[in-house]
C-alpha atoms as a PDB file:
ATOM      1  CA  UNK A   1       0.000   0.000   0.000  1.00  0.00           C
ATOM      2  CA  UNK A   2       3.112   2.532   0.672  1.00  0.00           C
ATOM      3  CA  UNK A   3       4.455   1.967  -2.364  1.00  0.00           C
ATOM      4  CA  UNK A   4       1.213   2.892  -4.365  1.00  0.00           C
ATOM      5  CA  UNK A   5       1.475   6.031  -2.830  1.00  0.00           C
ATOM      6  CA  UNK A   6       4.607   6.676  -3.646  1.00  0.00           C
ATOM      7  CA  UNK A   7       3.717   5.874  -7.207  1.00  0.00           C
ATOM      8  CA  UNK A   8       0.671   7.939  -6.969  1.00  0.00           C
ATOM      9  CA  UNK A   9       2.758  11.054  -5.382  1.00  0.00           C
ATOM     10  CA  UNK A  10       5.347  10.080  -8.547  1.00  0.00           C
ATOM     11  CA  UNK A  11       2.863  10.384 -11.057  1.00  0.00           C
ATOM     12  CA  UNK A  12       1.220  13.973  -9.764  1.00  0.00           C
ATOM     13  CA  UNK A  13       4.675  14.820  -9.842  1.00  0.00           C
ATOM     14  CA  UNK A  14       5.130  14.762 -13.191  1.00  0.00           C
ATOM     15  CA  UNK A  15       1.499  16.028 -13.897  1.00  0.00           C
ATOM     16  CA  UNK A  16       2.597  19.068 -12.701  1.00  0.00           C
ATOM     17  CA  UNK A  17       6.008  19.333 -14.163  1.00  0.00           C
ATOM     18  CA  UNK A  18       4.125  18.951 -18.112  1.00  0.00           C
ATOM     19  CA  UNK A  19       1.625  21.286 -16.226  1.00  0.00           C
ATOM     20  CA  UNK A  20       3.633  23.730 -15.611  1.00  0.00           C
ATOM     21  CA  UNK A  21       7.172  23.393 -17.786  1.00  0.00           C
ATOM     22  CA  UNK A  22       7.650  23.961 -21.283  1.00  0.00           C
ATOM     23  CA  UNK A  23      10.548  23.139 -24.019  1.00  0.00           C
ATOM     24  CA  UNK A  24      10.467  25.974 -26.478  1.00  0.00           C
ATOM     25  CA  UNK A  25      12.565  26.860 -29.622  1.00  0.00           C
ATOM     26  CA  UNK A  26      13.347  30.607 -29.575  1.00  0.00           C
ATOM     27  CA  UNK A  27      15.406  33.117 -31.705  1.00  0.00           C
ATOM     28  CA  UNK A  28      16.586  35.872 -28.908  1.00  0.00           C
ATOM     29  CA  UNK A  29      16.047  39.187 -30.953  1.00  0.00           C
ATOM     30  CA  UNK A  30      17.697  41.455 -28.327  1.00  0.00           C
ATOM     31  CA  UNK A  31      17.602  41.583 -24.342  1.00  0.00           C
ATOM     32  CA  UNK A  32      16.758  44.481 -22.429  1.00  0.00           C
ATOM     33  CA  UNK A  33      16.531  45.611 -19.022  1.00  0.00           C
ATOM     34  CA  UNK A  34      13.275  47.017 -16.878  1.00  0.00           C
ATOM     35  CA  UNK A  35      14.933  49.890 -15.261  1.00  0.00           C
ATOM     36  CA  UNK A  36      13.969  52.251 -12.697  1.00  0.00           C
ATOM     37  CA  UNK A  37      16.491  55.010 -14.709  1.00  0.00           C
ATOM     38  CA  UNK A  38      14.304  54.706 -17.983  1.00  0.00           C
ATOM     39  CA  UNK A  39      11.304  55.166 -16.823  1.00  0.00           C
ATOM     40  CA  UNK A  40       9.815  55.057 -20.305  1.00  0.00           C
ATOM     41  CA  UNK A  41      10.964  52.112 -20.851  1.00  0.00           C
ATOM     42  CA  UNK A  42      12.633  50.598 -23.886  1.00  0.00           C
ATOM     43  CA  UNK A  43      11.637  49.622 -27.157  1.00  0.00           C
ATOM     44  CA  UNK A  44      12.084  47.384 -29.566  1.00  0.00           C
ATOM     45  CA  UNK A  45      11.233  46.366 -33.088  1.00  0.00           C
ATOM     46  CA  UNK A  46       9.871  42.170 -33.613  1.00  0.00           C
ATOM     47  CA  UNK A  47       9.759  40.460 -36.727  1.00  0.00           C
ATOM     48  CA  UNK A  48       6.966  37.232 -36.641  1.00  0.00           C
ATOM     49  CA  UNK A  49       9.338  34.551 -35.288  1.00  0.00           C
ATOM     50  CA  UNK A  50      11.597  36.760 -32.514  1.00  0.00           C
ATOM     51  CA  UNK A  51      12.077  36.478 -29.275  1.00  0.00           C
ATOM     52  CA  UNK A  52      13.430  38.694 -26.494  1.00  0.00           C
ATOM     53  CA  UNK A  53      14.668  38.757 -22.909  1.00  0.00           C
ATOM     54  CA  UNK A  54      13.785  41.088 -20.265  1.00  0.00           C
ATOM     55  CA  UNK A  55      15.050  41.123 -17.459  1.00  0.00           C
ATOM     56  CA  UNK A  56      14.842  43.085 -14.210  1.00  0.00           C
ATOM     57  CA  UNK A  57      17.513  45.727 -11.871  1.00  0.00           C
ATOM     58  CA  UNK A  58      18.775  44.576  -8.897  1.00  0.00           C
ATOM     59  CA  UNK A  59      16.628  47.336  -6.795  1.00  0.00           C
ATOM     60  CA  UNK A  60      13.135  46.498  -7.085  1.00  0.00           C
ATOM     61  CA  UNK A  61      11.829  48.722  -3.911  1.00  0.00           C
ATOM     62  CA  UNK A  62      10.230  51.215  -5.880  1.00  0.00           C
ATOM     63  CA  UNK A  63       8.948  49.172  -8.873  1.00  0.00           C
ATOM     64  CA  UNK A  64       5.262  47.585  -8.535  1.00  0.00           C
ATOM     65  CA  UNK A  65       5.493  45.813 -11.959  1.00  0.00           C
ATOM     66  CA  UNK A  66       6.404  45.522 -15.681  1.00  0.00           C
ATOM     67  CA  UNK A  67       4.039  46.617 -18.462  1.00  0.00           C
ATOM     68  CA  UNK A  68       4.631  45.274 -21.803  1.00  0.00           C
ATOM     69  CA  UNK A  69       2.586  47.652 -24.656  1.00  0.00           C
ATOM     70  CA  UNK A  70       2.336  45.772 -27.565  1.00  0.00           C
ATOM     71  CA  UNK A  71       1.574  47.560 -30.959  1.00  0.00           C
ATOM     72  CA  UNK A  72       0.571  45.776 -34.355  1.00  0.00           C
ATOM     73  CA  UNK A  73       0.979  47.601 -37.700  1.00  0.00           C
ATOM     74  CA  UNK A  74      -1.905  48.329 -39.509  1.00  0.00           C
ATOM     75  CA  UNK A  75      -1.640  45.768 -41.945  1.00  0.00           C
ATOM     76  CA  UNK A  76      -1.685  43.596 -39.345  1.00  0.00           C
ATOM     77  CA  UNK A  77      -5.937  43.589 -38.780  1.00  0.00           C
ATOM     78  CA  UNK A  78      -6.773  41.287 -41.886  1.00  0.00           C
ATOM     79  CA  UNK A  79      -4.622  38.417 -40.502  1.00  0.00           C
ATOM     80  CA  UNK A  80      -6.345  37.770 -36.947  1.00  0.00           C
ATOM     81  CA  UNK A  81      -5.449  34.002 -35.956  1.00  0.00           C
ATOM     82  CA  UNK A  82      -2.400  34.197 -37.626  1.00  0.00           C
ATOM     83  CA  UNK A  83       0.158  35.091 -35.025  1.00  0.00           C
ATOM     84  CA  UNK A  84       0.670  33.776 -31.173  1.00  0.00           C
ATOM     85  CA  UNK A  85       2.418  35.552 -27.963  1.00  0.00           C
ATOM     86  CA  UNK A  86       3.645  33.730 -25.208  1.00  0.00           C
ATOM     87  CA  UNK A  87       5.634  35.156 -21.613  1.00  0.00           C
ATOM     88  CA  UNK A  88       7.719  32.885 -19.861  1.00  0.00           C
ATOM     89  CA  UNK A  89       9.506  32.407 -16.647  1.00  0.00           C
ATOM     90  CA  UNK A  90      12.057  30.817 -14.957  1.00  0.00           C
ATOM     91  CA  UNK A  91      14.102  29.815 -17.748  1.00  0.00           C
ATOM     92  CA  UNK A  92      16.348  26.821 -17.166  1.00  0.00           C
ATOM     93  CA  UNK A  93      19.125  28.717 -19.024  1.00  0.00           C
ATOM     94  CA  UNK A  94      19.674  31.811 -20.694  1.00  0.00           C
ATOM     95  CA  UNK A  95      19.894  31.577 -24.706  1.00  0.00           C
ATOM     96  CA  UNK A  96      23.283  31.985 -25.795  1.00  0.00           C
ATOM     97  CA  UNK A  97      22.822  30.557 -29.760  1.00  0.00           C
ATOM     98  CA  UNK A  98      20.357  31.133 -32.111  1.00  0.00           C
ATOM     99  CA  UNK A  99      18.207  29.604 -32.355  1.00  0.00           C
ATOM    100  CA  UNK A 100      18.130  27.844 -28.442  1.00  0.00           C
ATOM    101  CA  UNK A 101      15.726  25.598 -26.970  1.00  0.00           C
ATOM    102  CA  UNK A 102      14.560  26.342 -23.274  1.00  0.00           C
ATOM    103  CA  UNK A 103      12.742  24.979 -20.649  1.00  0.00           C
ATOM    104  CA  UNK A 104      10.605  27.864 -18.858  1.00  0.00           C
ATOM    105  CA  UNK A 105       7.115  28.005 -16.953  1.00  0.00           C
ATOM    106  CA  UNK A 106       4.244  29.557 -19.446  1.00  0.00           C
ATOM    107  CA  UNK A 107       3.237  33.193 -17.739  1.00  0.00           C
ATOM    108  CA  UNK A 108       0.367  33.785 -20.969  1.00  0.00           C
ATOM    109  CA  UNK A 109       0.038  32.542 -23.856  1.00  0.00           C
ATOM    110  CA  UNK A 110      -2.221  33.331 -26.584  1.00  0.00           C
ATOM    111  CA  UNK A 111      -3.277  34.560 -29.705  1.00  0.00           C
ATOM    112  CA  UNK A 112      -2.368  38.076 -30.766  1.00  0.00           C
ATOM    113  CA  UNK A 113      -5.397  40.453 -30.139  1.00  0.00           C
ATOM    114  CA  UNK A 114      -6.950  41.689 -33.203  1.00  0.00           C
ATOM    115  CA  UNK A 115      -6.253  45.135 -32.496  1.00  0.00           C
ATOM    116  CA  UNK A 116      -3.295  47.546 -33.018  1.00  0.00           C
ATOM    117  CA  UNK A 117      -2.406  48.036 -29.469  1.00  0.00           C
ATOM    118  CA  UNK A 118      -2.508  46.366 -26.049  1.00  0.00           C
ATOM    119  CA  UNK A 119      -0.951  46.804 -22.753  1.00  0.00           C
ATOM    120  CA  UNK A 120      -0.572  44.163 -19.736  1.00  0.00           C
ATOM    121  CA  UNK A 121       0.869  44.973 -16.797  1.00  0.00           C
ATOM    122  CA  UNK A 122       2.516  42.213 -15.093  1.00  0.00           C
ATOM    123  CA  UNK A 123       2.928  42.484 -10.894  1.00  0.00           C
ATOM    124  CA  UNK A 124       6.027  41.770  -9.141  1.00  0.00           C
ATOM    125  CA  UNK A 125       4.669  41.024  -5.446  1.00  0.00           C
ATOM    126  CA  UNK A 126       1.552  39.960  -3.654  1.00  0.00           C
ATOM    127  CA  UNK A 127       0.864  42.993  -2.202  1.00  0.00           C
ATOM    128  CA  UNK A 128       1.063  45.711  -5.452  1.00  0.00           C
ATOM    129  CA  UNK A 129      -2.172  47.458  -5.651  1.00  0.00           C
ATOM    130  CA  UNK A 130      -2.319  47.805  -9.210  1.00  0.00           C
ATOM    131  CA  UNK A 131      -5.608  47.508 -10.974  1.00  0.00           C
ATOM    132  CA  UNK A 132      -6.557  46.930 -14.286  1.00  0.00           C
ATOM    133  CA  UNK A 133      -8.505  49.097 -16.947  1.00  0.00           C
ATOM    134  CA  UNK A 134     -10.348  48.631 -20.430  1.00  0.00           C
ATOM    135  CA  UNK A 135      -7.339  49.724 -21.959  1.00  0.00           C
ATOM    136  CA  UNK A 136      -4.881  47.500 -20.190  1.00  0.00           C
ATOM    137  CA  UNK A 137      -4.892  44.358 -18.664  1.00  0.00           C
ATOM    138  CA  UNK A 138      -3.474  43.103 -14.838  1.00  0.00           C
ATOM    139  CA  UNK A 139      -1.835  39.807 -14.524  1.00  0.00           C
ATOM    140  CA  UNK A 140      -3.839  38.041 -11.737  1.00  0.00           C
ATOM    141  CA  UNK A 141      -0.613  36.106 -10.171  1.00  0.00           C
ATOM    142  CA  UNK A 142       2.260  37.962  -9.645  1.00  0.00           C
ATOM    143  CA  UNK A 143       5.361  37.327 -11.212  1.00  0.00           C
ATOM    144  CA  UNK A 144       8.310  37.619  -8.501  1.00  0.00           C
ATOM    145  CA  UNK A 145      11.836  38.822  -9.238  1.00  0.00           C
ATOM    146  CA  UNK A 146      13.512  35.834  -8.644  1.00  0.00           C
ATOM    147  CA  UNK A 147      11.272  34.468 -11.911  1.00  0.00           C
ATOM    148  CA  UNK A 148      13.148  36.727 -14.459  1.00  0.00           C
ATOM    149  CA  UNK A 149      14.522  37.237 -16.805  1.00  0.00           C
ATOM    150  CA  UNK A 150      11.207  36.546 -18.627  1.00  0.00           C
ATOM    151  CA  UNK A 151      10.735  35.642 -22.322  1.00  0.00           C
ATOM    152  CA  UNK A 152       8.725  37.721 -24.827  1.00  0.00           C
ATOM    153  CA  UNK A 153       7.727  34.750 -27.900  1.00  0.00           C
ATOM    154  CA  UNK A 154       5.719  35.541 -31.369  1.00  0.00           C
ATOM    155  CA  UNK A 155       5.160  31.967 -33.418  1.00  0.00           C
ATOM    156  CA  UNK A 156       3.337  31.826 -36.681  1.00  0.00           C
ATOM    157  CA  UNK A 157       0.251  29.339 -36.418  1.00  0.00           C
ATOM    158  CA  UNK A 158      -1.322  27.468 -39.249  1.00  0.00           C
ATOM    159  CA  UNK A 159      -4.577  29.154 -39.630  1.00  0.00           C
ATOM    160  CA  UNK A 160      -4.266  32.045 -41.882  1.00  0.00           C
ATOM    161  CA  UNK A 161      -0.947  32.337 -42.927  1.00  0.00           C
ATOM    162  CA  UNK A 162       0.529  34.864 -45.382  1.00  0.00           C
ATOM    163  CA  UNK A 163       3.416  35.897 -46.841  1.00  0.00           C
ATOM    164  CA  UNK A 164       2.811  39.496 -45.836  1.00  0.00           C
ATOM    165  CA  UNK A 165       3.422  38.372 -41.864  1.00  0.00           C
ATOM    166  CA  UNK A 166       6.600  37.809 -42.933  1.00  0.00           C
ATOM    167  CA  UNK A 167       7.767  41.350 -43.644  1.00  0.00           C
ATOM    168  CA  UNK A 168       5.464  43.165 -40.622  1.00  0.00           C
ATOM    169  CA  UNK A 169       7.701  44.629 -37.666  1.00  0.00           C
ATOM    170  CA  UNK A 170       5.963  44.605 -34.543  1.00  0.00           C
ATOM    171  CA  UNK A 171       6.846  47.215 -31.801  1.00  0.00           C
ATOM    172  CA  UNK A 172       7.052  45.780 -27.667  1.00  0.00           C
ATOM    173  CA  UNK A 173       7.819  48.635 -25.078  1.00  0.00           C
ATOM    174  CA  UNK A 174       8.864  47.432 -21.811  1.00  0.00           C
ATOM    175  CA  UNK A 175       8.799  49.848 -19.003  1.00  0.00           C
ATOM    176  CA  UNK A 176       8.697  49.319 -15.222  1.00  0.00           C
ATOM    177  CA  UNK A 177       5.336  50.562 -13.130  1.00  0.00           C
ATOM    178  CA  UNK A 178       6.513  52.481  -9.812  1.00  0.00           C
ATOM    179  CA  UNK A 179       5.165  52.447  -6.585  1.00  0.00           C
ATOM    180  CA  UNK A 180       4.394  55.652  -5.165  1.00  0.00           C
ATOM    181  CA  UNK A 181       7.215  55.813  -2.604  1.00  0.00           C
ATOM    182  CA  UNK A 182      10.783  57.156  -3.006  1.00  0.00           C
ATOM    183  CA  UNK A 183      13.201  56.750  -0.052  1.00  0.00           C
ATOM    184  CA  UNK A 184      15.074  59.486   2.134  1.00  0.00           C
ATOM    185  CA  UNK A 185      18.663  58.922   3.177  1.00  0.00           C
ATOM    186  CA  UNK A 186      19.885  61.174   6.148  1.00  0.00           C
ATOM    187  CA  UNK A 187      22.959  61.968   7.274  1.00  0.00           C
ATOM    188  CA  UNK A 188      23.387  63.611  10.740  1.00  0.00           C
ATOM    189  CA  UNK A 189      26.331  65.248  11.673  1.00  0.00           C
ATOM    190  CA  UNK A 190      27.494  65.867  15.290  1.00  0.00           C
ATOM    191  CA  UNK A 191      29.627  69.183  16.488  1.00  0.00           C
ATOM    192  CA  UNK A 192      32.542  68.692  18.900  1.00  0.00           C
ATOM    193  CA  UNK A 193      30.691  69.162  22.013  1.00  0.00           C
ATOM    194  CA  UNK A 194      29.234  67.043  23.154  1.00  0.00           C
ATOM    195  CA  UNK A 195      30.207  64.509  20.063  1.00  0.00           C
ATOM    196  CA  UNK A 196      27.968  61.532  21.671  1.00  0.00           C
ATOM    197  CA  UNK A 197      24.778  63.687  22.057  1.00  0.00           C
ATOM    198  CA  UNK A 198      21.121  61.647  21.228  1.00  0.00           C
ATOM    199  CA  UNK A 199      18.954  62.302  19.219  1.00  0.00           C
ATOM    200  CA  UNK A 200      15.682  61.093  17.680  1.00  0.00           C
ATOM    201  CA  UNK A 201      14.267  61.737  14.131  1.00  0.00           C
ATOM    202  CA  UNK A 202      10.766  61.968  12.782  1.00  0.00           C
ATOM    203  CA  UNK A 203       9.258  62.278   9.512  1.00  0.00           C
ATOM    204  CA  UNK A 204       6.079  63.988   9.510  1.00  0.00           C
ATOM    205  CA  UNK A 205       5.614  63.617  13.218  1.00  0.00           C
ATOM    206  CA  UNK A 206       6.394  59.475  12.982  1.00  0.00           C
ATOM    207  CA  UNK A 207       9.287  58.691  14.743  1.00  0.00           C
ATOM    208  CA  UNK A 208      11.810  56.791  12.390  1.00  0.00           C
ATOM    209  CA  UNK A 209      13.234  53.495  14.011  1.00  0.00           C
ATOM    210  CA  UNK A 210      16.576  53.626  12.102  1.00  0.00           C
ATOM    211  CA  UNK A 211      17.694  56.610  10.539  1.00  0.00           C
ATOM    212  CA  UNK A 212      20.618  54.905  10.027  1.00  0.00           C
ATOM    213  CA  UNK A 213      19.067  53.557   6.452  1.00  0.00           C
ATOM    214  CA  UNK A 214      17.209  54.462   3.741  1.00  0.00           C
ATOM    215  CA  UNK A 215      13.759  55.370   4.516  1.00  0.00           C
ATOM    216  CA  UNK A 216      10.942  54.516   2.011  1.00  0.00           C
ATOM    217  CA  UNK A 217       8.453  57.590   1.963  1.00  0.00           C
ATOM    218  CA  UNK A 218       5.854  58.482  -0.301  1.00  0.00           C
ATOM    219  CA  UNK A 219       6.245  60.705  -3.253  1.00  0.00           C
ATOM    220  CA  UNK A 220       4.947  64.181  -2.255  1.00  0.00           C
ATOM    221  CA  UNK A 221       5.999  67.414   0.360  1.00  0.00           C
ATOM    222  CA  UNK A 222       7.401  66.449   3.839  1.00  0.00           C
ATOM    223  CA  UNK A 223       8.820  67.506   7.194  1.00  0.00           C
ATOM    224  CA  UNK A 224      11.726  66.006   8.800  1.00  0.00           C
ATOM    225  CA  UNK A 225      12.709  67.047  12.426  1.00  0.00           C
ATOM    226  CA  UNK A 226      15.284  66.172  14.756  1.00  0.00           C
ATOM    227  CA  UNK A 227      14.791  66.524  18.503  1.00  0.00           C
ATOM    228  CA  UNK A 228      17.659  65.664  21.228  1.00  0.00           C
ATOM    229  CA  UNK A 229      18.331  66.645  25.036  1.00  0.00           C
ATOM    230  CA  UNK A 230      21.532  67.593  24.117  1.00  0.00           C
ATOM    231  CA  UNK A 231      21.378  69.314  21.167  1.00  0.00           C
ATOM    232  CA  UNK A 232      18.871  72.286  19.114  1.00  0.00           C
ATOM    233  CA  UNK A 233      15.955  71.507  17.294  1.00  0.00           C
ATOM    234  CA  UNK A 234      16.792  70.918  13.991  1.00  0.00           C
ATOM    235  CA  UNK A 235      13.395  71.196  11.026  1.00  0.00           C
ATOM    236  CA  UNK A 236      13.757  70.816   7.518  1.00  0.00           C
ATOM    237  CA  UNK A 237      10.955  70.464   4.377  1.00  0.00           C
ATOM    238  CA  UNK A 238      11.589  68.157   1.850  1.00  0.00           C
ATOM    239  CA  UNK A 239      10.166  66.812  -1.562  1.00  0.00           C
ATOM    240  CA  UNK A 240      10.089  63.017  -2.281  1.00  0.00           C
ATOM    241  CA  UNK A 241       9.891  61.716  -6.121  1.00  0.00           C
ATOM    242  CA  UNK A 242       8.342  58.926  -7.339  1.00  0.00           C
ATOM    243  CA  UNK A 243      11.071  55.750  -7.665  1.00  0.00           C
ATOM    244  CA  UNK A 244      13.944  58.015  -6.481  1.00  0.00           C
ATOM    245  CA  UNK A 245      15.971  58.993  -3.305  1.00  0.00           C
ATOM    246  CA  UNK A 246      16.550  61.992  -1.747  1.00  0.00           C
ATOM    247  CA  UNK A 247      19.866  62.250   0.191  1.00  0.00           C
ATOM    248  CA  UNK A 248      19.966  64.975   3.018  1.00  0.00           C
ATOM    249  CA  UNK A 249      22.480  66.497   4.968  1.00  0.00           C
ATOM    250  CA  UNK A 250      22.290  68.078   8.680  1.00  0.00           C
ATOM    251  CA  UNK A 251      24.502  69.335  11.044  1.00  0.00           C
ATOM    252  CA  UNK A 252      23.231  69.892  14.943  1.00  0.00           C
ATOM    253  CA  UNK A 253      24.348  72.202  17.201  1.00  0.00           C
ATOM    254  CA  UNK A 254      25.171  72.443  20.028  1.00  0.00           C
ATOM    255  CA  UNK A 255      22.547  74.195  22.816  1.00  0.00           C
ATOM    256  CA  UNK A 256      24.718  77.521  23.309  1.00  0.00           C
ATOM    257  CA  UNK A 257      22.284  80.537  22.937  1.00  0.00           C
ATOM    258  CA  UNK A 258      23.571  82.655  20.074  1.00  0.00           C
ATOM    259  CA  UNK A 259      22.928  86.268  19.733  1.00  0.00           C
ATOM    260  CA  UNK A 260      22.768  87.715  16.293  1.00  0.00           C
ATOM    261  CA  UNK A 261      23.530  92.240  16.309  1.00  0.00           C
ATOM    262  CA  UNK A 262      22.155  93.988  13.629  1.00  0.00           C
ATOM    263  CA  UNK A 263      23.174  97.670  14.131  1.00  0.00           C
ATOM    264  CA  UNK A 264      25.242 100.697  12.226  1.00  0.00           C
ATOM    265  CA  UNK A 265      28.841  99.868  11.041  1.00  0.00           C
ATOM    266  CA  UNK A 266      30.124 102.477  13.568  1.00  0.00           C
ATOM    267  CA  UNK A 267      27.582 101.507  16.777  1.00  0.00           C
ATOM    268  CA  UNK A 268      29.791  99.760  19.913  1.00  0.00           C
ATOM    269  CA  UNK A 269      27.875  97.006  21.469  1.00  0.00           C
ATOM    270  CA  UNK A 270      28.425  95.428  25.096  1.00  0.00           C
ATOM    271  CA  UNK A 271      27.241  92.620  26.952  1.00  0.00           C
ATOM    272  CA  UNK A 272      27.873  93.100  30.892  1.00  0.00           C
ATOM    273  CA  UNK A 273      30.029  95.924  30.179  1.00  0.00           C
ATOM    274  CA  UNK A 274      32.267  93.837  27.719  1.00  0.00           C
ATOM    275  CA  UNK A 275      32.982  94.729  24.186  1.00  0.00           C
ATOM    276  CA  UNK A 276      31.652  92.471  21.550  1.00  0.00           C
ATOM    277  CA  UNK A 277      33.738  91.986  18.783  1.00  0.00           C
ATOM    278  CA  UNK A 278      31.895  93.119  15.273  1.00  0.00           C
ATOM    279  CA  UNK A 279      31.767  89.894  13.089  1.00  0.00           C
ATOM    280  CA  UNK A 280      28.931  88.262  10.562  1.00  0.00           C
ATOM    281  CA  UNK A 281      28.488  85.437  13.166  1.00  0.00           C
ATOM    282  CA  UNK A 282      26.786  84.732  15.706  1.00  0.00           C
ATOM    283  CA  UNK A 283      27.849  85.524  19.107  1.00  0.00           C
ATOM    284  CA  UNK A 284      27.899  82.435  21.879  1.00  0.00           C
ATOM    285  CA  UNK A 285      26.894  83.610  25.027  1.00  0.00           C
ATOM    286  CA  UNK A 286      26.019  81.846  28.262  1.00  0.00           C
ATOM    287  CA  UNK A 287      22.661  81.604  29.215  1.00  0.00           C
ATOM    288  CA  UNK A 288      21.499  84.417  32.219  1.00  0.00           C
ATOM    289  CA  UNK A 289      20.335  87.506  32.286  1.00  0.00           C
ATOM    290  CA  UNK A 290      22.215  89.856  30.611  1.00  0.00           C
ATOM    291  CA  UNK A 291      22.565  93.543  30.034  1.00  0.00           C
ATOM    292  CA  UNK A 292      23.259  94.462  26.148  1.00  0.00           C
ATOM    293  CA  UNK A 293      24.111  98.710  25.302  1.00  0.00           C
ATOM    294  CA  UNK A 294      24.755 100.056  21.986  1.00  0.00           C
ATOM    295  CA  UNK A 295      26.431 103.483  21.477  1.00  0.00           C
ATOM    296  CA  UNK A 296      26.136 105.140  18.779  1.00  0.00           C
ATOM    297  CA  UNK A 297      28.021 108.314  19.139  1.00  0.00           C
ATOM    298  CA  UNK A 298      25.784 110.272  22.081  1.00  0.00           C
ATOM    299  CA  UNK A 299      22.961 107.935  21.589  1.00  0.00           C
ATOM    300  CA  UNK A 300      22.830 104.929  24.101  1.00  0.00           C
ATOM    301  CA  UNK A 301      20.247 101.925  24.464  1.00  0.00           C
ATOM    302  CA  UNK A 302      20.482  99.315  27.526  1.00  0.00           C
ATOM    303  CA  UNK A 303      18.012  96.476  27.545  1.00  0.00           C
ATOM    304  CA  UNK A 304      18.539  93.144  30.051  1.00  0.00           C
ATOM    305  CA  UNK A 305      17.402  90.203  28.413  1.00  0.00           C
ATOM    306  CA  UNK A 306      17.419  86.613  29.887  1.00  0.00           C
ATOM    307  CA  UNK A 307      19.058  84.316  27.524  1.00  0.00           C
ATOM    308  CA  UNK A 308      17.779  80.655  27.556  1.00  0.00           C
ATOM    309  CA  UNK A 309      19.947  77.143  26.301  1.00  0.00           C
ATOM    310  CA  UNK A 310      18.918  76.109  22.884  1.00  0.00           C
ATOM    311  CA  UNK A 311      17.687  79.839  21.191  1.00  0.00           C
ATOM    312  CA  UNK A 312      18.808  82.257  19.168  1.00  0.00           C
ATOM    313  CA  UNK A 313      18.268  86.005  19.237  1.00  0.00           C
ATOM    314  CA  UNK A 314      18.219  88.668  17.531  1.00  0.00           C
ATOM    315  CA  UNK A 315      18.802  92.455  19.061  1.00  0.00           C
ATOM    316  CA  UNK A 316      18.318  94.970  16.618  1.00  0.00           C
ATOM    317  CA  UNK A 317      19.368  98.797  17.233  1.00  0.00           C
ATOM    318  CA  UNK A 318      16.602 101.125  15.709  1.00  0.00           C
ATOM    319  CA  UNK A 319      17.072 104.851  15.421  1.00  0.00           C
ATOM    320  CA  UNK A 320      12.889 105.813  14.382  1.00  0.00           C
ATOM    321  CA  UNK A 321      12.103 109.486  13.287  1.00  0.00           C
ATOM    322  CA  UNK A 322       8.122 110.632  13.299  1.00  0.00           C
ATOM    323  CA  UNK A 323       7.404 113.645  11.929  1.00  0.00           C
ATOM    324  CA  UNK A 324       3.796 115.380  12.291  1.00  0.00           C
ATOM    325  CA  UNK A 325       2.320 118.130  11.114  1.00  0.00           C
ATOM    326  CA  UNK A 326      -0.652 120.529  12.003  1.00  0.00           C
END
């Protein structure tokens, strides 16, 4: 009785094998690549017995799936029946004579539409969200990655044959169908005090677990923030594209209030009685309460401010004239 099983398990072994494996006799035209850099795609030109290979980048994050648009020539409407497509996967080899026969798993096979255009869309994962149209039709089982590169076949049939077919060039563009994410890369820079400082980053208010890595986010306006203890706020806006990443730099800085002067060329400034130096930067200062005074020739100003860790000021000296009339 165990070995009948066996034999049965054999023989729906090989059922599915025939089922799903086929030995096919191609002529590789060309080979191209679905490629997240050409986001057209790329084209090329079939005669009635070609064949090409397509196969797929390394990075698939962004791409959802492959859509093959397939147009006919005009001439091409009289001689419905005449022509067949097929797309194959997992090849057993890849072609390297011509003509080559292959073993390879049938994806869809058929006869060519009698129509001068037509568009499938093939999915790469489970999970892709694409939906199909009138105008184009969705693969209902995905295709995964590890399946390419796939095989593009035309083969003449019996019924309806011409010698017209023979001279008709058939265009295939194959282009790759993004997601709508694009990933972020961030690098953080720390100053020199204190150079082991946390921090924690969040994109649009959502905490990121890693910054370390790239971040998938989708395509559209966002807000990236970093918050520490140790170090200032740091807020920046920031545009992701569809399929590509965005790499951004960012320096933090340490919590010393700075105090930027504007004032007249020939105005002396003091904090606490001390002279400040006249430079473009801004000045470091402890925080406290302080007492700042401009002088501008007879003309003094004192204000005390209290300066607080993390901020950044701005004191201003502004000489106002009103005039008024009766």
């Amino acid at each position: 009785m165990g070995n009948i099983k066996i034999c049965v398990f054999f023989v729906l072994f090989l059922l599915n094998s025939v089922l799903y494996a086929e030995r096919v006799r191609v002529l590789v035209k060309d080979r191209i690549e679905v490629n997240s850099d050409i986001p057209a795609g790329v084209s090329i030109s079939l005669a009635y017995n070609d064949s090409v290979l397509i196969f797929l980048q390394q990075d698939v994050r962004f791409i959802r799936g492959v859509e093959l648009e397939f147009t006919a020539p005009q001439t091409w409407l009289p001689h419905q029946g005449s022509l067949a497509f097929g797309l194959y996967s997992n090849l057993d080899s890849e072609p390297v004579t011509n003509p080559a026969e292959i073993e390879c798993t049938p994806v869809l096979v058929g006869p060519i539409p009698n129509k001068i255009q037509t568009v499938y869309q093939i999915p790469l994962h489970t999970q892709h969200g694409l939906r199909g149209t009138p105008y184009m039709t969705l693969l209902k089982a995905p295709v995964p990655p590890e399946s390419f590169p796939l095989l593009f076949r035309l083969t003449p049939t019996a019924k309806g044959w011409s010698r017209e077919i023979e001279s008709m060039r058939f265009q295939l563009n194959v282009k790759p169908v993004f997601s709508d994410e694009g990933a972020l890369s961030i690098s953080v820079h720390r100053p020199e005090f204190p150079p082991n400082g946390s921090y924690t980053v969040l994109i649009d208010d959502q905490v990121v677990e890693n910054s370390d890595v790239e971040t998938l986010v989708k395509e559209g306006e966002h807000t990236l923030t970093l918050l520490s203890p140790d170090y200032r706020t740091e807020n920046r806006r920031f545009v992701i594209e569809r399929g590509k990443t965005l790499s951004l730099s960012v320096t933090l800085q340490d919590l010393t209030p700075l105090v930027i002067f504007e004032a007249p060329a020939l105005a002396r400034i003091f904090i606490d009685n001390t002279p400040v130096m006249r430079t473009n930067a801004p000045l470091a200062v402890d925080p406290g309460i302080h007492d700042v005074r401009i002088q501008l020739s007879d003309y003094t100003i004192i204000k005390t401010v209290t300066i607080e860790k993390g901020k950044t000021y701005r004191v201003a000296f502004i000489v106002d004239m009103q005039v008024s009339g009766e």
